[in-house]
Every structure is written in structure tokens, then in C-alpha cells.
PDB file of N, CA and C in Angstrom:
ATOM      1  N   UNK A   1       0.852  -1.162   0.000  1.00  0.00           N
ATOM      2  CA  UNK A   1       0.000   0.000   0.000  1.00  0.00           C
ATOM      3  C   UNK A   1       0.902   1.230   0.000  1.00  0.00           C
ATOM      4  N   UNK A   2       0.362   2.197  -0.582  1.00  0.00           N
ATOM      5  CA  UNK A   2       1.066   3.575  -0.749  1.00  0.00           C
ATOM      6  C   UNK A   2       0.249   4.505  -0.550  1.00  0.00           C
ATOM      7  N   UNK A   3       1.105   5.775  -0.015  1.00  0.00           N
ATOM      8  CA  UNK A   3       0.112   7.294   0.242  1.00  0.00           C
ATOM      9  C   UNK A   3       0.542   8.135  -0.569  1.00  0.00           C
ATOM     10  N   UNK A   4       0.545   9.447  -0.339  1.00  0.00           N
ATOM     11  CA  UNK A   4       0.992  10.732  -1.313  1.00  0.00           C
ATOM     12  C   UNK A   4       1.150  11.509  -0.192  1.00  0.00           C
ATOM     13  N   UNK A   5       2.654  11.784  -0.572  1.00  0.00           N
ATOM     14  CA  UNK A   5       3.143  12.766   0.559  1.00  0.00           C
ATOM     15  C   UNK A   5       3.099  14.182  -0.346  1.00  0.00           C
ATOM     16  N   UNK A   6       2.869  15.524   0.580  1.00  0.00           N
ATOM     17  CA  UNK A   6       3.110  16.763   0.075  1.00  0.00           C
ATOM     18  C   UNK A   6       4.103  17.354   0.378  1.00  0.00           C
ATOM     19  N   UNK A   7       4.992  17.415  -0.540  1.00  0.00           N
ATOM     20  CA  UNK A   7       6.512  18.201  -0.184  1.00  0.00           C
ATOM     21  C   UNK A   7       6.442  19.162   0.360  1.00  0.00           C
ATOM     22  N   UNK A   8       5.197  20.286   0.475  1.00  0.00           N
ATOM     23  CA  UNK A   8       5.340  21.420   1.244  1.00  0.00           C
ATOM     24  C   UNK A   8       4.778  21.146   2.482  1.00  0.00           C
ATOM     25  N   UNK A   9       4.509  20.383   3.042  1.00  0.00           N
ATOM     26  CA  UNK A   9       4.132  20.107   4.592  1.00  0.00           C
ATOM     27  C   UNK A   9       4.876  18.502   4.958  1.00  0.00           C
ATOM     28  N   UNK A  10       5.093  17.601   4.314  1.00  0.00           N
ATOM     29  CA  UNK A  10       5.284  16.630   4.717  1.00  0.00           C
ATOM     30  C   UNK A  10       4.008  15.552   5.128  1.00  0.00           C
ATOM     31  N   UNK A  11       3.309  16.104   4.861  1.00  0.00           N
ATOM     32  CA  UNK A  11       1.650  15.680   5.514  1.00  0.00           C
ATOM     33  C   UNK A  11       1.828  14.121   4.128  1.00  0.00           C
ATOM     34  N   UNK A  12       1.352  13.182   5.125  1.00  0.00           N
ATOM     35  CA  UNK A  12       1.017  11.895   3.900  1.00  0.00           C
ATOM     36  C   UNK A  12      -0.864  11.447   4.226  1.00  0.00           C
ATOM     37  N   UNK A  13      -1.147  11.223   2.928  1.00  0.00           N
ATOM     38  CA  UNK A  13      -2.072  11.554   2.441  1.00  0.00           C
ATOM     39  C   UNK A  13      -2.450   9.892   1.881  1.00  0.00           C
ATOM     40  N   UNK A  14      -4.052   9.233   1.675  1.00  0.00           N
ATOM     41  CA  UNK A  14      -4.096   8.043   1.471  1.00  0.00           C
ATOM     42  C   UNK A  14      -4.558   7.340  -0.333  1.00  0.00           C
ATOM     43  N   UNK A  15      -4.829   9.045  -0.464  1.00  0.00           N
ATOM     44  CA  UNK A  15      -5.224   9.325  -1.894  1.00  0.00           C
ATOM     45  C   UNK A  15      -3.926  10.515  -2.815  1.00  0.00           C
ATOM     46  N   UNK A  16      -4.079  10.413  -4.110  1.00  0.00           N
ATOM     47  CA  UNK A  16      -3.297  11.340  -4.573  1.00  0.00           C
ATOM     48  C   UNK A  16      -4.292  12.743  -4.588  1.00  0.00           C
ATOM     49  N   UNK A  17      -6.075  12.832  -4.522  1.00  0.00           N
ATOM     50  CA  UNK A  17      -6.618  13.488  -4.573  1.00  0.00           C
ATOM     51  C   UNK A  17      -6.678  14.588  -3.388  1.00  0.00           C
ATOM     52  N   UNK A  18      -6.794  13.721  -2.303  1.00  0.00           N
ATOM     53  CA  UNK A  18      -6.371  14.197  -0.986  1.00  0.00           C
ATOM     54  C   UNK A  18      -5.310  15.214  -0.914  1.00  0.00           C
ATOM     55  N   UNK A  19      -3.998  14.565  -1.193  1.00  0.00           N
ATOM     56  CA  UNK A  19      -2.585  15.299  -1.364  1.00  0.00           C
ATOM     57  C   UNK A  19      -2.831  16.400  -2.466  1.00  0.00           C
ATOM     58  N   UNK A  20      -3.524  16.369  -3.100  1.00  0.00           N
ATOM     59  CA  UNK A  20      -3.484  17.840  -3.675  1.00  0.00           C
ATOM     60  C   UNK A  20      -4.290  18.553  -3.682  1.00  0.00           C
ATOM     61  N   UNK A  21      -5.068  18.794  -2.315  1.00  0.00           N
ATOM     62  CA  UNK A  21      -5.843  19.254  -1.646  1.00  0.00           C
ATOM     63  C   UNK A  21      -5.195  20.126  -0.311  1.00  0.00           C
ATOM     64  N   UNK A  22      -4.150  19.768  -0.384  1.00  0.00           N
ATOM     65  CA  UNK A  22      -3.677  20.472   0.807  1.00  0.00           C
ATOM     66  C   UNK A  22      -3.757  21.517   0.966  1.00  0.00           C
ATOM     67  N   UNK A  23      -3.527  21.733   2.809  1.00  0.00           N
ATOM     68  CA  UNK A  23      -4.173  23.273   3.117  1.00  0.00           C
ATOM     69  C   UNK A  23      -3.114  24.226   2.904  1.00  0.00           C
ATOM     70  N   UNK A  24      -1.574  23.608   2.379  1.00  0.00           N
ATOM     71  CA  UNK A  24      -0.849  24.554   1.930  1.00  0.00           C
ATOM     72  C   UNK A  24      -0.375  24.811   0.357  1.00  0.00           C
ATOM     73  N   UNK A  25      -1.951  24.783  -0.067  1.00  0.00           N
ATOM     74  CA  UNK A  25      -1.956  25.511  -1.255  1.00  0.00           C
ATOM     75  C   UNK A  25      -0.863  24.170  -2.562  1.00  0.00           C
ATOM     76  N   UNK A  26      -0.790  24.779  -3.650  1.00  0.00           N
ATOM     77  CA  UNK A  26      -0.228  24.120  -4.531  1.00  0.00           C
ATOM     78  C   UNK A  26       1.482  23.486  -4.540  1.00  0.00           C
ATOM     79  N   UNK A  27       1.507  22.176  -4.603  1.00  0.00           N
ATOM     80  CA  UNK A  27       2.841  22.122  -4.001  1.00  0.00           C
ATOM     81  C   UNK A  27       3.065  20.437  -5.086  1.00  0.00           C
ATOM     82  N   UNK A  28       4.363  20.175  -4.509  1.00  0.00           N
ATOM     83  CA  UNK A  28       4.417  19.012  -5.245  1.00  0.00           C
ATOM     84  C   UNK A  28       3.877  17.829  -4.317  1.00  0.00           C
ATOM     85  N   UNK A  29       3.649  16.597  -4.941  1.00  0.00           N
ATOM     86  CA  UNK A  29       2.812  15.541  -4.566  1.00  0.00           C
ATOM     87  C   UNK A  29       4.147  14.307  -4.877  1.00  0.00           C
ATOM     88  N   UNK A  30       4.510  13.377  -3.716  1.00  0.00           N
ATOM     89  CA  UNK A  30       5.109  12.413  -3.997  1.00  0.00           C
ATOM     90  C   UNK A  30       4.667  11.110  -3.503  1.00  0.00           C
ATOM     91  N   UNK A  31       4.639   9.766  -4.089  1.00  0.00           N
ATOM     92  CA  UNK A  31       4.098   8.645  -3.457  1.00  0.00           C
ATOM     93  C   UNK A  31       5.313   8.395  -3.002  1.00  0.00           C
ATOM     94  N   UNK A  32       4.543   7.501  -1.225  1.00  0.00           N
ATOM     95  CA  UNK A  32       5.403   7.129  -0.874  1.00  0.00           C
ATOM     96  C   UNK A  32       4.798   5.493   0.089  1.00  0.00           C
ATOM     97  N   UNK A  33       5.745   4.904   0.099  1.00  0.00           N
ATOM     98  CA  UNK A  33       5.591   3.462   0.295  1.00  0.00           C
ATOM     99  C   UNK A  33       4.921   3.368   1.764  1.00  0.00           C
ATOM    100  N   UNK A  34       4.384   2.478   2.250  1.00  0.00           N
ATOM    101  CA  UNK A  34       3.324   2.318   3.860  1.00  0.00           C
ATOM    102  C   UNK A  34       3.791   0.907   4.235  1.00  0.00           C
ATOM    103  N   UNK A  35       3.583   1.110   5.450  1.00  0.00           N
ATOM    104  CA  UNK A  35       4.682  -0.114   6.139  1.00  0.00           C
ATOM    105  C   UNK A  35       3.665  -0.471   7.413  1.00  0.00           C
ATOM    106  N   UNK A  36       3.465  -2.049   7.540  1.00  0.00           N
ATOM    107  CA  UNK A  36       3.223  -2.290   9.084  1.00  0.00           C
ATOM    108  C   UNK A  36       4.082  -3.006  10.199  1.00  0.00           C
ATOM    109  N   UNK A  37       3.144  -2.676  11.362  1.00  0.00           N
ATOM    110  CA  UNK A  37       4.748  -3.416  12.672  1.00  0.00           C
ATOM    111  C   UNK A  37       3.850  -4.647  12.654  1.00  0.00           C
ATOM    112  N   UNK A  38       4.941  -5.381  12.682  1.00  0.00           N
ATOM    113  CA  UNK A  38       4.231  -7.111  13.039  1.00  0.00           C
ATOM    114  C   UNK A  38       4.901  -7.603  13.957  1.00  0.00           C
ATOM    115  N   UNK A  39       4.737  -7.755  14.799  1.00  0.00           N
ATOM    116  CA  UNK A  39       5.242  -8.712  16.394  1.00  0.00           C
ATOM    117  C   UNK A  39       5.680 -10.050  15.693  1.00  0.00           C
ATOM    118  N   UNK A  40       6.951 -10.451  16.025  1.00  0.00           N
ATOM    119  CA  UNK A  40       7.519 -11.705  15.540  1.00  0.00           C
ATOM    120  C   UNK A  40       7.911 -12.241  16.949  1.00  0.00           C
ATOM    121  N   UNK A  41       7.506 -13.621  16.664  1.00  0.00           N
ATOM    122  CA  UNK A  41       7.431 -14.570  18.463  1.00  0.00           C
ATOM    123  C   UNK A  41       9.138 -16.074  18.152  1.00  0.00           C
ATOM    124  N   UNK A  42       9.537 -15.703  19.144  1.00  0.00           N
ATOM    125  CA  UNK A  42      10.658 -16.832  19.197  1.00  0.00           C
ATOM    126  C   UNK A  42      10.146 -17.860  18.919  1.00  0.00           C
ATOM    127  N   UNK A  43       8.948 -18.301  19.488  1.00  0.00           N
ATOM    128  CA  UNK A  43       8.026 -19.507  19.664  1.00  0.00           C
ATOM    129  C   UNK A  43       7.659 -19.770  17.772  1.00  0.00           C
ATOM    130  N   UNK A  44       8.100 -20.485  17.363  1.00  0.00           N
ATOM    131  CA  UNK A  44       7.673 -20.828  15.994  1.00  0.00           C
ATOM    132  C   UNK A  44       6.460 -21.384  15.809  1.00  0.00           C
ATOM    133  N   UNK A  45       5.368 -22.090  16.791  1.00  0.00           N
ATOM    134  CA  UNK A  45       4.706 -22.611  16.898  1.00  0.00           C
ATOM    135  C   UNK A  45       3.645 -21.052  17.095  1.00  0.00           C
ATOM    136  N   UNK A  46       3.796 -19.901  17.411  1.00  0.00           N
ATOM    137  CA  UNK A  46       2.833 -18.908  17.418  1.00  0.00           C
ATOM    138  C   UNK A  46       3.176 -17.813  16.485  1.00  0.00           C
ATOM    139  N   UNK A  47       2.069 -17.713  15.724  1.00  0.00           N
ATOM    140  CA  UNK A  47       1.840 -16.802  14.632  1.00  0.00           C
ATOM    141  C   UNK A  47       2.669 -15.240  14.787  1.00  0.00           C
ATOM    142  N   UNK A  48       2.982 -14.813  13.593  1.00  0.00           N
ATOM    143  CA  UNK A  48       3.036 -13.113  13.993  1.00  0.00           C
ATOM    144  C   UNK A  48       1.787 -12.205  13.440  1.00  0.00           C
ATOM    145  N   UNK A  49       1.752 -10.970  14.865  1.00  0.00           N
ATOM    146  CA  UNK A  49       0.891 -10.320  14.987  1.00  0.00           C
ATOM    147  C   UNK A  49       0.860  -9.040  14.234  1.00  0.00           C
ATOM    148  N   UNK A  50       0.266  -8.649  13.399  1.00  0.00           N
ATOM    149  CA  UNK A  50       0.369  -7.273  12.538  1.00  0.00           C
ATOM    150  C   UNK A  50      -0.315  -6.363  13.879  1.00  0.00           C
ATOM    151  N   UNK A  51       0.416  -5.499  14.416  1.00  0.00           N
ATOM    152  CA  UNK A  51       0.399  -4.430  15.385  1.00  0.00           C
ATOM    153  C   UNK A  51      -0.189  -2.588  14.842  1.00  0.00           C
ATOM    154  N   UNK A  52      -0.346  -2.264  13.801  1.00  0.00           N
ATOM    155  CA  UNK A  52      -0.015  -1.303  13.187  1.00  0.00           C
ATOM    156  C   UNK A  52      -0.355  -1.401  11.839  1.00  0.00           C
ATOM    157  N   UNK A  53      -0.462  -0.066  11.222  1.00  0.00           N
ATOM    158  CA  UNK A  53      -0.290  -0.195   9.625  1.00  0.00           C
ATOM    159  C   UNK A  53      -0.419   1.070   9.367  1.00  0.00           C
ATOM    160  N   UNK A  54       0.163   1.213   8.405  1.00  0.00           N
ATOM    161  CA  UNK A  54      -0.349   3.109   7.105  1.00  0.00           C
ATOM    162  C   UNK A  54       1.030   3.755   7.599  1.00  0.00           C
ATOM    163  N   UNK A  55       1.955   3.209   8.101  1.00  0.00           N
ATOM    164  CA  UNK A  55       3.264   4.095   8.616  1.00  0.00           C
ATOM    165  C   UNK A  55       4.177   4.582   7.688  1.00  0.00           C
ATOM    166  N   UNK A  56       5.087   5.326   7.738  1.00  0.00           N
ATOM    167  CA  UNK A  56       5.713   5.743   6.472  1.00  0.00           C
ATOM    168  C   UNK A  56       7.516   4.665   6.882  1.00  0.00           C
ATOM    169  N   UNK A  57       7.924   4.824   6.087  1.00  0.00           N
ATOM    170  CA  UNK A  57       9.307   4.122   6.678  1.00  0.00           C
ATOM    171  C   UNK A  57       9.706   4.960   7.979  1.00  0.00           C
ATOM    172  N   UNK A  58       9.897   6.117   8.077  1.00  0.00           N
ATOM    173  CA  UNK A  58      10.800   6.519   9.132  1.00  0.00           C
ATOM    174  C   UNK A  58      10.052   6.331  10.582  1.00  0.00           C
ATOM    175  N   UNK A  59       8.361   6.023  10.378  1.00  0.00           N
ATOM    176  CA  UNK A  59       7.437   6.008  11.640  1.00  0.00           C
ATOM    177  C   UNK A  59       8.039   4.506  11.761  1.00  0.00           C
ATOM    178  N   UNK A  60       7.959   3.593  11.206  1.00  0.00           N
ATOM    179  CA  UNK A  60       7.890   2.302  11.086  1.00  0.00           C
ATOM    180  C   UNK A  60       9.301   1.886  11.973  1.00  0.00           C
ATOM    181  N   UNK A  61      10.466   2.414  11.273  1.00  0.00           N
ATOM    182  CA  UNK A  61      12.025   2.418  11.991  1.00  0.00           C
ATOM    183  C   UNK A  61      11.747   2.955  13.194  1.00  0.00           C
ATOM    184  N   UNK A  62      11.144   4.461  13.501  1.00  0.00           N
ATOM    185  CA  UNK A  62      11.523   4.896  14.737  1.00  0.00           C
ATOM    186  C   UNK A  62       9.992   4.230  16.149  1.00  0.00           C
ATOM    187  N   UNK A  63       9.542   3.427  15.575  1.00  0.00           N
ATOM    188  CA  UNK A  63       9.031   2.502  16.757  1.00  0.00           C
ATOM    189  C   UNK A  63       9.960   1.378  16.612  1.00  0.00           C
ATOM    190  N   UNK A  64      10.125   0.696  15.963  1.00  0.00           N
ATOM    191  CA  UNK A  64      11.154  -0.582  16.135  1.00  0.00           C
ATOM    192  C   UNK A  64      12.509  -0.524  16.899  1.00  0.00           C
ATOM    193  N   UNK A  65      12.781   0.992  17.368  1.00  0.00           N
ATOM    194  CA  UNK A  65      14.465   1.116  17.800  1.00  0.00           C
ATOM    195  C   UNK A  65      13.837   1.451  19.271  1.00  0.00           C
ATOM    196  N   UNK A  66      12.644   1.808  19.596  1.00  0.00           N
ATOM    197  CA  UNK A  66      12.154   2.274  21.084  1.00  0.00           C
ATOM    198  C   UNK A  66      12.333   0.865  21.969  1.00  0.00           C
ATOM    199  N   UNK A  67      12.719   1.117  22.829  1.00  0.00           N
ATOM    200  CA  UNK A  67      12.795  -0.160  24.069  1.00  0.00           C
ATOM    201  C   UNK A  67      11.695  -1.042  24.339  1.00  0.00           C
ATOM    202  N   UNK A  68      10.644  -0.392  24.084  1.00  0.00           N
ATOM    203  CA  UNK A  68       9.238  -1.129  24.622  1.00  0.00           C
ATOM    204  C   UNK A  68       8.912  -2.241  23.507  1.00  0.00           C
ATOM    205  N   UNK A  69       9.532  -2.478  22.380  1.00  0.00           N
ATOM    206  CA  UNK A  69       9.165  -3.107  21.075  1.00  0.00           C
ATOM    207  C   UNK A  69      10.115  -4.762  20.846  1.00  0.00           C
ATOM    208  N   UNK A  70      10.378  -5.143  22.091  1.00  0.00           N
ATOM    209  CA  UNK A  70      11.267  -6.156  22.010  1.00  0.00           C
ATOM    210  C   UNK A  70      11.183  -6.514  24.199  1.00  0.00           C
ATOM    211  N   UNK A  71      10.746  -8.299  23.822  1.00  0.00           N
ATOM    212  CA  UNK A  71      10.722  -8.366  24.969  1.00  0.00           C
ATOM    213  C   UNK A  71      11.156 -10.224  24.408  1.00  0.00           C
ATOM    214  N   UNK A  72      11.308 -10.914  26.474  1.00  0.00           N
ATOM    215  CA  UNK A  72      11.301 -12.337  25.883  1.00  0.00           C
ATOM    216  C   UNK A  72      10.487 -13.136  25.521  1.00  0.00           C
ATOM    217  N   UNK A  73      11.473 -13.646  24.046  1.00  0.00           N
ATOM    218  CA  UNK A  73      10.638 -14.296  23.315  1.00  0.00           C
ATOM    219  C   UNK A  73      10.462 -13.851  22.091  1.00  0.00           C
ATOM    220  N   UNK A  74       9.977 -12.170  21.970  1.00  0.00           N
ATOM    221  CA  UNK A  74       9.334 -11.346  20.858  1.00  0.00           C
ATOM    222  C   UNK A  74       9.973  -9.994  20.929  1.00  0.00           C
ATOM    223  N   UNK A  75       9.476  -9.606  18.912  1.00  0.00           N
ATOM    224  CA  UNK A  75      10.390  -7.908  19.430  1.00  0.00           C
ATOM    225  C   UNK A  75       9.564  -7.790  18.324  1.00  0.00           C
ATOM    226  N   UNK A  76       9.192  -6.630  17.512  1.00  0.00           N
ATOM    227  CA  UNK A  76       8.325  -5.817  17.032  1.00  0.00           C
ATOM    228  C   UNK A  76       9.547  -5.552  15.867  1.00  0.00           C
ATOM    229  N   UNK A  77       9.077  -5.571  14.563  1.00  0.00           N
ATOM    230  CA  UNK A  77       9.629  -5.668  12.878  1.00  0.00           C
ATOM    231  C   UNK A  77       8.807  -4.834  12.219  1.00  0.00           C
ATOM    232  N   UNK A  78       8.767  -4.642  10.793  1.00  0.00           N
ATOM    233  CA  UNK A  78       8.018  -4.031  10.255  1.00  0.00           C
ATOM    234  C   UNK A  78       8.556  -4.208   8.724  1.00  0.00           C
ATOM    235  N   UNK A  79       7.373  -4.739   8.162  1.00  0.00           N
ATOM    236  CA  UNK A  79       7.039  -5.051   6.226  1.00  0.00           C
ATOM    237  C   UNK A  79       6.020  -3.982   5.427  1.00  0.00           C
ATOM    238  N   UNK A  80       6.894  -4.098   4.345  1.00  0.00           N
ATOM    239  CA  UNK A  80       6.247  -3.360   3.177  1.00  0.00           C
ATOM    240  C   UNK A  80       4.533  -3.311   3.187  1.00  0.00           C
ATOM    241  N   UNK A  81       3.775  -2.822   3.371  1.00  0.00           N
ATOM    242  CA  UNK A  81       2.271  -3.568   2.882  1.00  0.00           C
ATOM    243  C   UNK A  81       1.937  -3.691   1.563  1.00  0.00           C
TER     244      UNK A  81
END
């Protein structure tokens, strides 16, 4: 899945129609790729959990490096959607 980011705000957007709608007026429009966190379990025998979704890469990285996203057993990843 992909959004449309607006270069003049940074604002990401779920439509390209949306994104060029913005409230700061006429600007450029870029797609950009959406990512979810999925809980991955040591235990091979238990599934992984999709936690999240619609994140941009850098939301996606900067929960995965926070402390709370990794415990025993499991730690928190994140895939393309």
C-alpha cells in the first residue's frame, strides 16, 4: 500500500486526490511506500501479529528502535504492505 506525501508540509495523504488538496496551497505531490509493525514470536509454533499499519518508513524504523518493542521471546519488525 502507498500514500501521497506533500513536499510542502510533509503531511502523507491516502489518496493522490487528498494530497493535492492540501491546506498549503499548490505544491508538489510524492508517493510514498506504507509499512506495518508485526510482532515476531521466538516460539515458531505462534503466529506473527500485525500491530499497526499506514506508517511511512521513518514512523515504522523509529518505533522498532524504542525499548518497549522487544521483549522475551518477541520484538516488534516491520514489512512493506
Amino acid at each position: 500500500m502507498s500514500g501521497y506525501q506533500c513536499t510542502e508540509c510533509d503531511e502523507v495523504y491516502p489518496t493522490l486526490a487528498e494530497a493535492g488538496q492540501c491546506h498549503y496551497g499548490i505544491g508538489g505531490v510524492v508517493e510514498v511506500d506504507r509499512y506495518k509493525i508485526v510482532r515476531f514470536y521466538q516460539d515458531l509454533n505462534r503466529r506473527k501479529r500485525t500491530m499497526m499499519t499506514g506508517l511511512t518508513l521513518e514512523e515504522a524504523q523509529a518505533h522498532c528502535q524504542r525499548e518497549d518493542t522487544h521483549g522475551d521471546g518477541w520484538f516488534d519488525g516491520y514489512e512493506a504492505e
